[in-house]
Protein backbone atom coordinates (compact mmCIF):
# COMPACT_ATOMS: atom_id res chain seq x y z
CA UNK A 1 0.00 0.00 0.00
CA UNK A 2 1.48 3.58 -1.15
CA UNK A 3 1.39 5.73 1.71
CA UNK A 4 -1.16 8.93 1.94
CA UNK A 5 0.90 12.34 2.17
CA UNK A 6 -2.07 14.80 3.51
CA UNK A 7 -0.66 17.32 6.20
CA UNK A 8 -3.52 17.59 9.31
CA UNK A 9 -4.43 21.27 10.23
CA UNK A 10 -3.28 21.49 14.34
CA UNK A 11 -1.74 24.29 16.65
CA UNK A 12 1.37 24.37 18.81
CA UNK A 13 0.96 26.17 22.27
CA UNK A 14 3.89 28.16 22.52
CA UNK A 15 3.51 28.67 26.84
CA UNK A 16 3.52 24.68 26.94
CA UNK A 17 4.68 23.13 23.52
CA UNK A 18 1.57 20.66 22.96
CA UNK A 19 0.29 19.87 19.50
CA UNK A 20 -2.93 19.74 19.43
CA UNK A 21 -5.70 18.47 16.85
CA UNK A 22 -8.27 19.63 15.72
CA UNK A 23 -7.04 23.31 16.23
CA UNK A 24 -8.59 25.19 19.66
CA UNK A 25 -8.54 28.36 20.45
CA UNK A 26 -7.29 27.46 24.01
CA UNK A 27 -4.73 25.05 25.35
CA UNK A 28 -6.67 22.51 27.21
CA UNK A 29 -3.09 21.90 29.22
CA UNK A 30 -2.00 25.00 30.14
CA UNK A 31 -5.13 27.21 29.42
CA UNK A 32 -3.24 30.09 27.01
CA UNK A 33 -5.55 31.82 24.68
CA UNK A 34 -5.54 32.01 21.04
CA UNK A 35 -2.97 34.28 20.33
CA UNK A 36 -0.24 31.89 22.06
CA UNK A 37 -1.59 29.29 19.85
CA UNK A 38 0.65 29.08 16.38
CA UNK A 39 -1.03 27.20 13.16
CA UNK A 40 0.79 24.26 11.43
CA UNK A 41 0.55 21.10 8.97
CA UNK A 42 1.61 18.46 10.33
CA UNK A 43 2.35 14.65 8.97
CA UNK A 44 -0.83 12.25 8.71
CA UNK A 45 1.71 9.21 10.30
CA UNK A 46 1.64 7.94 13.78
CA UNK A 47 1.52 4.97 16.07
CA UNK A 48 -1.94 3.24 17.43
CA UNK A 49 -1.55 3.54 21.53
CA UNK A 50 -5.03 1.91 22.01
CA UNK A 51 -7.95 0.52 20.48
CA UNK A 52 -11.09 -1.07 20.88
CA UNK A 53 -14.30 -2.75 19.12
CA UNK A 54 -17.67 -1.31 19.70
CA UNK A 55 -20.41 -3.91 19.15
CA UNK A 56 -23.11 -1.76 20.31
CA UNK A 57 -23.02 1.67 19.33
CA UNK A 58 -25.01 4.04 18.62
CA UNK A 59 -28.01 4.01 16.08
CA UNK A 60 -26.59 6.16 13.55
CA UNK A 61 -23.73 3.88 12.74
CA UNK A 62 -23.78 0.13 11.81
CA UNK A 63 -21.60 -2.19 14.46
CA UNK A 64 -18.78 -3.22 14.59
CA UNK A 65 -17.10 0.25 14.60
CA UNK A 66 -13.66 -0.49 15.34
CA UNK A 67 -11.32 3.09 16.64
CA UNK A 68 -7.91 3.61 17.76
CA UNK A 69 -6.11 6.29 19.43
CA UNK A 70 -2.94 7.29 17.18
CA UNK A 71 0.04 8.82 18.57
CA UNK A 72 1.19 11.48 15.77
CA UNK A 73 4.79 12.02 14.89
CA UNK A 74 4.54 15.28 16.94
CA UNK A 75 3.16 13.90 19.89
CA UNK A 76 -0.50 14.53 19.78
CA UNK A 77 -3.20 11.87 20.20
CA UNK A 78 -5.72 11.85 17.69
CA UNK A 79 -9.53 9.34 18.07
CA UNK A 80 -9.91 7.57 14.52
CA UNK A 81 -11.83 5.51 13.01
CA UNK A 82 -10.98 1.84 11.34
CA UNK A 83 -10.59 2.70 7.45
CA UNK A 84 -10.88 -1.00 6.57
CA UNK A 85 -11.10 -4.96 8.15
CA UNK A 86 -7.88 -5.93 8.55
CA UNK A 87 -6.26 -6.27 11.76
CA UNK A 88 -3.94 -3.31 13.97
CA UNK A 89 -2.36 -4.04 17.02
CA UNK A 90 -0.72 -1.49 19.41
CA UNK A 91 2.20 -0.05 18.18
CA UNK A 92 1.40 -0.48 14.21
CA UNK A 93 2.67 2.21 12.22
CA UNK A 94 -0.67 3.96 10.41
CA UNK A 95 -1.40 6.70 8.00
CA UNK A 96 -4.76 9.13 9.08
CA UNK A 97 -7.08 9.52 5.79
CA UNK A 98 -9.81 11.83 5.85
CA UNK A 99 -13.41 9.79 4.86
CA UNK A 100 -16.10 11.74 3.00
CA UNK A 101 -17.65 13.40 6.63
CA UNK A 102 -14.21 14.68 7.14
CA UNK A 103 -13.61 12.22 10.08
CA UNK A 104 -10.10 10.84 10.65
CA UNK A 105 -10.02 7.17 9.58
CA UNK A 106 -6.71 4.79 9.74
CA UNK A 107 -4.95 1.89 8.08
CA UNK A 108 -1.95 -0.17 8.23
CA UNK A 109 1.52 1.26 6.49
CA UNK A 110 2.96 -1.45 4.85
């Protein structure tokens, strides 16, 4: 599989020096306001931390709906979405796509 380049909009917090995604218009670490907050593109690569199954969720989506949470290159932890059926274990290397609702999905790097 080819690899995805997309760069993911985030901010760095200059007072504290976390990345965070989506972009906020206060650090929810250190509380400094927008104007401390500096825009950047960052790589769509990371590392799956955690992840689970959900066999019963909620009516709007059909089950299983499998998510991880992906450590980013730059440190942040991003919630994502399953992009296909195969199988990721902690500390797989994954690319984040974008799906058509704009929602982060990922897959394997192979």
């Amino acid at each position: 599989m080819m690899i995805f380049r997309m760069k993911i909009e985030a901010v760095m917090c200059d007072q504290c020096r976390n990345v965070l995604v989506p972009p906020r218009e206060i650090c929810p670490y250190c509380g400094t306001l927008k104007n401390n907050l500096r825009s950047l593109l960052i790589e769509n690569t990371g590392v799956v931390i955690s992840h689970t199954t959900l066999n019963m969720p909620s009516q709007e989506f059909s089950f299983p709906i499998r998510i991880a949470l992906v450590k980013l290159q730059e440190g942040c932890v991003v919630l994502c979405l399953a992009d296909n059926e195969e199988e990721i274990d902690i500390d797989s290397d994954v690319e984040l796509i974008l799906d058509d609702e704009d929602r982060f999905r990922y897959r394997n790097i192979k």
